[in-house]
N, C-alpha and C. Protein backbone atom coordinates (compact mmCIF):
# COMPACT_ATOMS: atom_id res chain seq x y z
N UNK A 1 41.11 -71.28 33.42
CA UNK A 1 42.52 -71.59 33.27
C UNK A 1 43.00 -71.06 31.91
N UNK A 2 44.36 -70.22 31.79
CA UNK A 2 44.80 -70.14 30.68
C UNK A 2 45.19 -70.59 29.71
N UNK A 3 45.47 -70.82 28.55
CA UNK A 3 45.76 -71.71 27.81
C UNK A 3 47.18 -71.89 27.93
N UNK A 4 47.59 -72.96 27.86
CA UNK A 4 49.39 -73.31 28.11
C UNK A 4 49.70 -73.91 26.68
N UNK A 5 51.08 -73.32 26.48
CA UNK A 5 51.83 -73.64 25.16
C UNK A 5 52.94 -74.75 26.16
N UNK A 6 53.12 -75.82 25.93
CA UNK A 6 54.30 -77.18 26.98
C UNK A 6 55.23 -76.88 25.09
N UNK A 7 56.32 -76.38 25.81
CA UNK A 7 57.18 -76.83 25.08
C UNK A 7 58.42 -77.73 25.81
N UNK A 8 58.97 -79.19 25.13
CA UNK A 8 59.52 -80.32 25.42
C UNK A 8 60.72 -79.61 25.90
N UNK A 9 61.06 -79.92 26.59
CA UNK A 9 62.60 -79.25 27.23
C UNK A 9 63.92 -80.69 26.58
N UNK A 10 63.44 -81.55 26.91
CA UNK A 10 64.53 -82.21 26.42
C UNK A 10 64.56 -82.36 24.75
N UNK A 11 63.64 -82.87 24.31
CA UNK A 11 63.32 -82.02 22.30
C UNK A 11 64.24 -81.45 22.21
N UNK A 12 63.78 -79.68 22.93
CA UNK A 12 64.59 -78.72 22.10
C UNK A 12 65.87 -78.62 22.76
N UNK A 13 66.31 -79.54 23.81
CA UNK A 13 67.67 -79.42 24.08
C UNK A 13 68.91 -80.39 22.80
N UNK A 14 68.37 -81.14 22.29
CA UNK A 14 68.58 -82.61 21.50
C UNK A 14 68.22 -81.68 20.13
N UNK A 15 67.54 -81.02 19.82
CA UNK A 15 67.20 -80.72 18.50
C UNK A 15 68.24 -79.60 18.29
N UNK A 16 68.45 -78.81 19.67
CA UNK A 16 69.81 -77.36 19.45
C UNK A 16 71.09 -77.55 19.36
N UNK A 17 71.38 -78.88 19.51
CA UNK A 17 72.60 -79.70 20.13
C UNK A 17 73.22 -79.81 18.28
N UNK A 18 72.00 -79.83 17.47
CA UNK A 18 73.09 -80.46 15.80
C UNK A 18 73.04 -79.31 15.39
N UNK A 19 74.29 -78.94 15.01
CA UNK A 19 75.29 -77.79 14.33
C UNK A 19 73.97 -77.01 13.66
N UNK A 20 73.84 -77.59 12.18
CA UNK A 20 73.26 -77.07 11.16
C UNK A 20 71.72 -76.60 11.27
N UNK A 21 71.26 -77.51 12.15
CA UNK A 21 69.50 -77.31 12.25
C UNK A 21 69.18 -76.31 13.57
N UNK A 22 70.27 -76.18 14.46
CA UNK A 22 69.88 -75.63 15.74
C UNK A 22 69.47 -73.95 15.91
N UNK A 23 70.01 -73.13 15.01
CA UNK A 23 69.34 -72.04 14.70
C UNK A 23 68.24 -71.95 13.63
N UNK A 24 68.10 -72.69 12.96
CA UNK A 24 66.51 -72.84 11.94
C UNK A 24 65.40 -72.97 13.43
N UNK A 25 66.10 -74.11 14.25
CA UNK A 25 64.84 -74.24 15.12
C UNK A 25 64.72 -73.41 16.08
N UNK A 26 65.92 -72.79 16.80
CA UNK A 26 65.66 -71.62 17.57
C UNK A 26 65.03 -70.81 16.94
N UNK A 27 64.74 -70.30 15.98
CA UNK A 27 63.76 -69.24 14.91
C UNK A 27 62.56 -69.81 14.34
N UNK A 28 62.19 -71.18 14.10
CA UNK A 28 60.91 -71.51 14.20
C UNK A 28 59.68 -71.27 15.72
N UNK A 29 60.91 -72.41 16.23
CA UNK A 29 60.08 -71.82 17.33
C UNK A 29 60.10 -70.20 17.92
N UNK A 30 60.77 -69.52 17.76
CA UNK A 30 60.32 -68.07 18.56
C UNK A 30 59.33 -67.57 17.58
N UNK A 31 59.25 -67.84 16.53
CA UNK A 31 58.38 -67.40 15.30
C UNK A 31 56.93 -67.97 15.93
N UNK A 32 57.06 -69.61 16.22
CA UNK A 32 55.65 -69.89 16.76
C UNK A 32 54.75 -69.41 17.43
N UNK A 33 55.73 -69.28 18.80
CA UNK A 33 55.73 -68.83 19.76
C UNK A 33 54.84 -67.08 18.98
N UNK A 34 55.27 -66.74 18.73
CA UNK A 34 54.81 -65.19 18.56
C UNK A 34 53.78 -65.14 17.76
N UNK A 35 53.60 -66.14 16.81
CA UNK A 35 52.36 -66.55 16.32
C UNK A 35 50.93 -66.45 17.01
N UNK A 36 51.65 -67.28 18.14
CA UNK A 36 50.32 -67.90 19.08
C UNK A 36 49.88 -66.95 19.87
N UNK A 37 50.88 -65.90 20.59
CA UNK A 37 50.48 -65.00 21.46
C UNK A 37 50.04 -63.62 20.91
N UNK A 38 50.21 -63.67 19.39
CA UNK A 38 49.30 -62.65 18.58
C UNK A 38 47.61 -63.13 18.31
N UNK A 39 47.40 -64.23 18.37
CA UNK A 39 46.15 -64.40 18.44
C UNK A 39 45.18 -64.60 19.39
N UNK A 40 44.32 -63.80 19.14
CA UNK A 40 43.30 -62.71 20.24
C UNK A 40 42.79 -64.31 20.85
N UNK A 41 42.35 -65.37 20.24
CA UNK A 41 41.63 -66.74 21.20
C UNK A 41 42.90 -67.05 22.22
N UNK A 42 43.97 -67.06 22.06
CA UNK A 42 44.90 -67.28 23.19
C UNK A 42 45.65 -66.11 23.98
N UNK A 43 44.88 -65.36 24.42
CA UNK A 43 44.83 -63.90 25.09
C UNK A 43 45.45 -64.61 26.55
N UNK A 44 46.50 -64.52 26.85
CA UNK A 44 46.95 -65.01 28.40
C UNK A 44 47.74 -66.15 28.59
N UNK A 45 48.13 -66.48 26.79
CA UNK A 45 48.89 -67.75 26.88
C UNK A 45 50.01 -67.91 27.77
N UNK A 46 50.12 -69.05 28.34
CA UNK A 46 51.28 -69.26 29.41
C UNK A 46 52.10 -70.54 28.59
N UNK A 47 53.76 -70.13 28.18
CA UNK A 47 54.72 -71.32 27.81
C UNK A 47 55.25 -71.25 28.76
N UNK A 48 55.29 -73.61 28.68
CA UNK A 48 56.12 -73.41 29.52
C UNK A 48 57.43 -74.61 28.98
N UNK A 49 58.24 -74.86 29.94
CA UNK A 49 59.41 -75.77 29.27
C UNK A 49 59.34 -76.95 29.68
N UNK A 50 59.00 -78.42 29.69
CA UNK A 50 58.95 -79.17 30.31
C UNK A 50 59.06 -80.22 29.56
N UNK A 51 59.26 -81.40 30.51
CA UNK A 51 59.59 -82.37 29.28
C UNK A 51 58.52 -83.28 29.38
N UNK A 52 58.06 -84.22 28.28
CA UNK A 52 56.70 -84.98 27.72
C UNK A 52 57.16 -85.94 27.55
N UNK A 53 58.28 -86.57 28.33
CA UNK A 53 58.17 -88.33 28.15
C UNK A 53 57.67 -89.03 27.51
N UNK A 54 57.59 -88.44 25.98
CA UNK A 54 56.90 -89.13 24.82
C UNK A 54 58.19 -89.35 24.07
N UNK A 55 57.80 -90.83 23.48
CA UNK A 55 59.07 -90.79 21.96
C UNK A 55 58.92 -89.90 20.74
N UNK A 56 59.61 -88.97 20.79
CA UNK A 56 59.71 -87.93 20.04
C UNK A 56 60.32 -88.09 18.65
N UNK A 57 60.06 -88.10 17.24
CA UNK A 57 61.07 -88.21 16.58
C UNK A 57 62.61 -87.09 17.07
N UNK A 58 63.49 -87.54 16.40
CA UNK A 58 64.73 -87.28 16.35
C UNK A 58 65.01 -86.12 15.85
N UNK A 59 65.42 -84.57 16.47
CA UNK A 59 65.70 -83.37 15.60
C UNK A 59 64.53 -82.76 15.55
N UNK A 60 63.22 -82.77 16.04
CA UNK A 60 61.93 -82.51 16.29
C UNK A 60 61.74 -82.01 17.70
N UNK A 61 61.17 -80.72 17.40
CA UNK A 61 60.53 -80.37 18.72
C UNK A 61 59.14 -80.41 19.08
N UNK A 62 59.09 -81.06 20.27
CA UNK A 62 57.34 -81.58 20.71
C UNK A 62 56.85 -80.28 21.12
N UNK A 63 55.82 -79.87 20.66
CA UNK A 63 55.26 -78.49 21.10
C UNK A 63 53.78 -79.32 21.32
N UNK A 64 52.94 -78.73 23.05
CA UNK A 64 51.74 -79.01 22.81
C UNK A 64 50.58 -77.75 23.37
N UNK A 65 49.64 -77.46 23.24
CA UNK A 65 48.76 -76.20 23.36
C UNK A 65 47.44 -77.02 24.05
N UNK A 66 47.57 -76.78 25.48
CA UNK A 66 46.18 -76.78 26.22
C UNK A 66 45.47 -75.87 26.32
N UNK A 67 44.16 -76.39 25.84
CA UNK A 67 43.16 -74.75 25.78
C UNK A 67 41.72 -75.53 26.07
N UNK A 68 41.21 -75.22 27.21
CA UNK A 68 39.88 -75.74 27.63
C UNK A 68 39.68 -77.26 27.52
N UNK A 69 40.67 -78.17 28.12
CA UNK A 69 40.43 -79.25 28.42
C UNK A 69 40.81 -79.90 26.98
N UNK A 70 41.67 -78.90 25.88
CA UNK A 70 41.73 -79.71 24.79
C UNK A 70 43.23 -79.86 24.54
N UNK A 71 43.80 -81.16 24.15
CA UNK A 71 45.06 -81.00 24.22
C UNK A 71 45.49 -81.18 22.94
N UNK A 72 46.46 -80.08 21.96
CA UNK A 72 46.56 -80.55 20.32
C UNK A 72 48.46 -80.77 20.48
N UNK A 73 49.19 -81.52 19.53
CA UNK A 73 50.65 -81.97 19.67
C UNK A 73 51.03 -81.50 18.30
N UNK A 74 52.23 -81.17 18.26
CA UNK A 74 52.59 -81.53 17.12
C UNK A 74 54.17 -81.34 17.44
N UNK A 75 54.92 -82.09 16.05
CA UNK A 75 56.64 -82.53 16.42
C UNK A 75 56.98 -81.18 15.60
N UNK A 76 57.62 -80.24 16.00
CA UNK A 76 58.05 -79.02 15.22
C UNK A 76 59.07 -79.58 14.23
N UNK A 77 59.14 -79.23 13.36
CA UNK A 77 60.76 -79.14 12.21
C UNK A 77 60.74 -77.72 11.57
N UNK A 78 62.01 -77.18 11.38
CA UNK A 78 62.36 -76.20 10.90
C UNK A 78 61.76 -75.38 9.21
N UNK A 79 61.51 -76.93 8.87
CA UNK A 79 60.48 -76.48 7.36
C UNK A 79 58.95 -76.68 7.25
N UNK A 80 58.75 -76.81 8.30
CA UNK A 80 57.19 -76.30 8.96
C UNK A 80 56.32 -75.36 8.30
N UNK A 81 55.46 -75.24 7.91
CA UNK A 81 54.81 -73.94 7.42
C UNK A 81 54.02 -73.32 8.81
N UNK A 82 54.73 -72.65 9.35
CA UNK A 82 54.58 -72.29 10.73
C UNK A 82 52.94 -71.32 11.21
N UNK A 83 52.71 -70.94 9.84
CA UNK A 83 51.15 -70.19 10.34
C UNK A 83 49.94 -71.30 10.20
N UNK A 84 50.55 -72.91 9.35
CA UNK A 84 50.10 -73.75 9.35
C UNK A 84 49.70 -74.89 10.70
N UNK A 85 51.05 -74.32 11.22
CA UNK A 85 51.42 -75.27 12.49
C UNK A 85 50.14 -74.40 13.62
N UNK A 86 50.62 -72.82 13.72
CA UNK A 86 49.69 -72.06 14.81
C UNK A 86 47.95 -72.36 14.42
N UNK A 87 48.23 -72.28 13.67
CA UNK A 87 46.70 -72.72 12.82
C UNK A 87 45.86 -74.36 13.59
N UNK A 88 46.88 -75.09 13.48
CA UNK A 88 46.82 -76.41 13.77
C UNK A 88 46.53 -76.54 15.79
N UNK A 89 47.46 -75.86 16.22
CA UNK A 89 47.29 -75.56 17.69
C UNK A 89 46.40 -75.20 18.16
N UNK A 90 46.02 -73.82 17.42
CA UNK A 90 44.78 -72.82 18.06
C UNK A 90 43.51 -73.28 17.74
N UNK A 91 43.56 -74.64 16.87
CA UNK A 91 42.16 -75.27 16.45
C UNK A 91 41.41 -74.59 15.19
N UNK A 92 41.95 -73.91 14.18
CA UNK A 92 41.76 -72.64 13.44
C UNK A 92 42.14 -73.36 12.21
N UNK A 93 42.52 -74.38 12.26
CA UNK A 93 43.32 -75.05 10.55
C UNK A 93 41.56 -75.04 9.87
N UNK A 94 42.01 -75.29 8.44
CA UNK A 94 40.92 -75.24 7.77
C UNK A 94 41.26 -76.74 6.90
N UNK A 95 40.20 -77.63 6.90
CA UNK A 95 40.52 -78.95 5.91
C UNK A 95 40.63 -79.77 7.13
């Protein structure tokens, strides 16, 4: 099975919705996003949009990365250190 990137559909509908933050996060996330599918361990990644019926903080997007039965979360924000975040997903963080 390929690895799947679930990004929250209702999140990033609620997080695009406030004036000021909604293009920071449309550009985090496509930034992520391109992060993840440059790295050779997630060769076939499949995103998809869906929503995670989790309580989400507020202005946060739920991004989660299944890869071999492993599931990692994290709440996106726009001041993210984003090779920190792909790092964190792909299981690759260091510390």
């Amino acid at each position: 099975m390929p690895p799947t990137l679930t990004i929250c559909a209702d999140c990033e509908r609620t997080a695009l919705r406030r004036p000021r933050q909604g293009k920071a996060m449309t550009e985090a996330l496509a930034c992520l996003t391109r992060l993840l599918l440059a790295r050779k361990r997630l060769q076939g990644l499949v995103v998809l949009r869906e929503s995670c019926l989790q309580n989400c903080p507020m202005g946060k997007i739920c991004v989660a990365l299944q890869r071999g039965g492993q599931d990692t979360r994290h709440h996106l924000d726009a001041k993210d250190d984003l090779k920190a975040v792909a790092a964190k997903l792909a299981g690759t963080a260091k510390g």
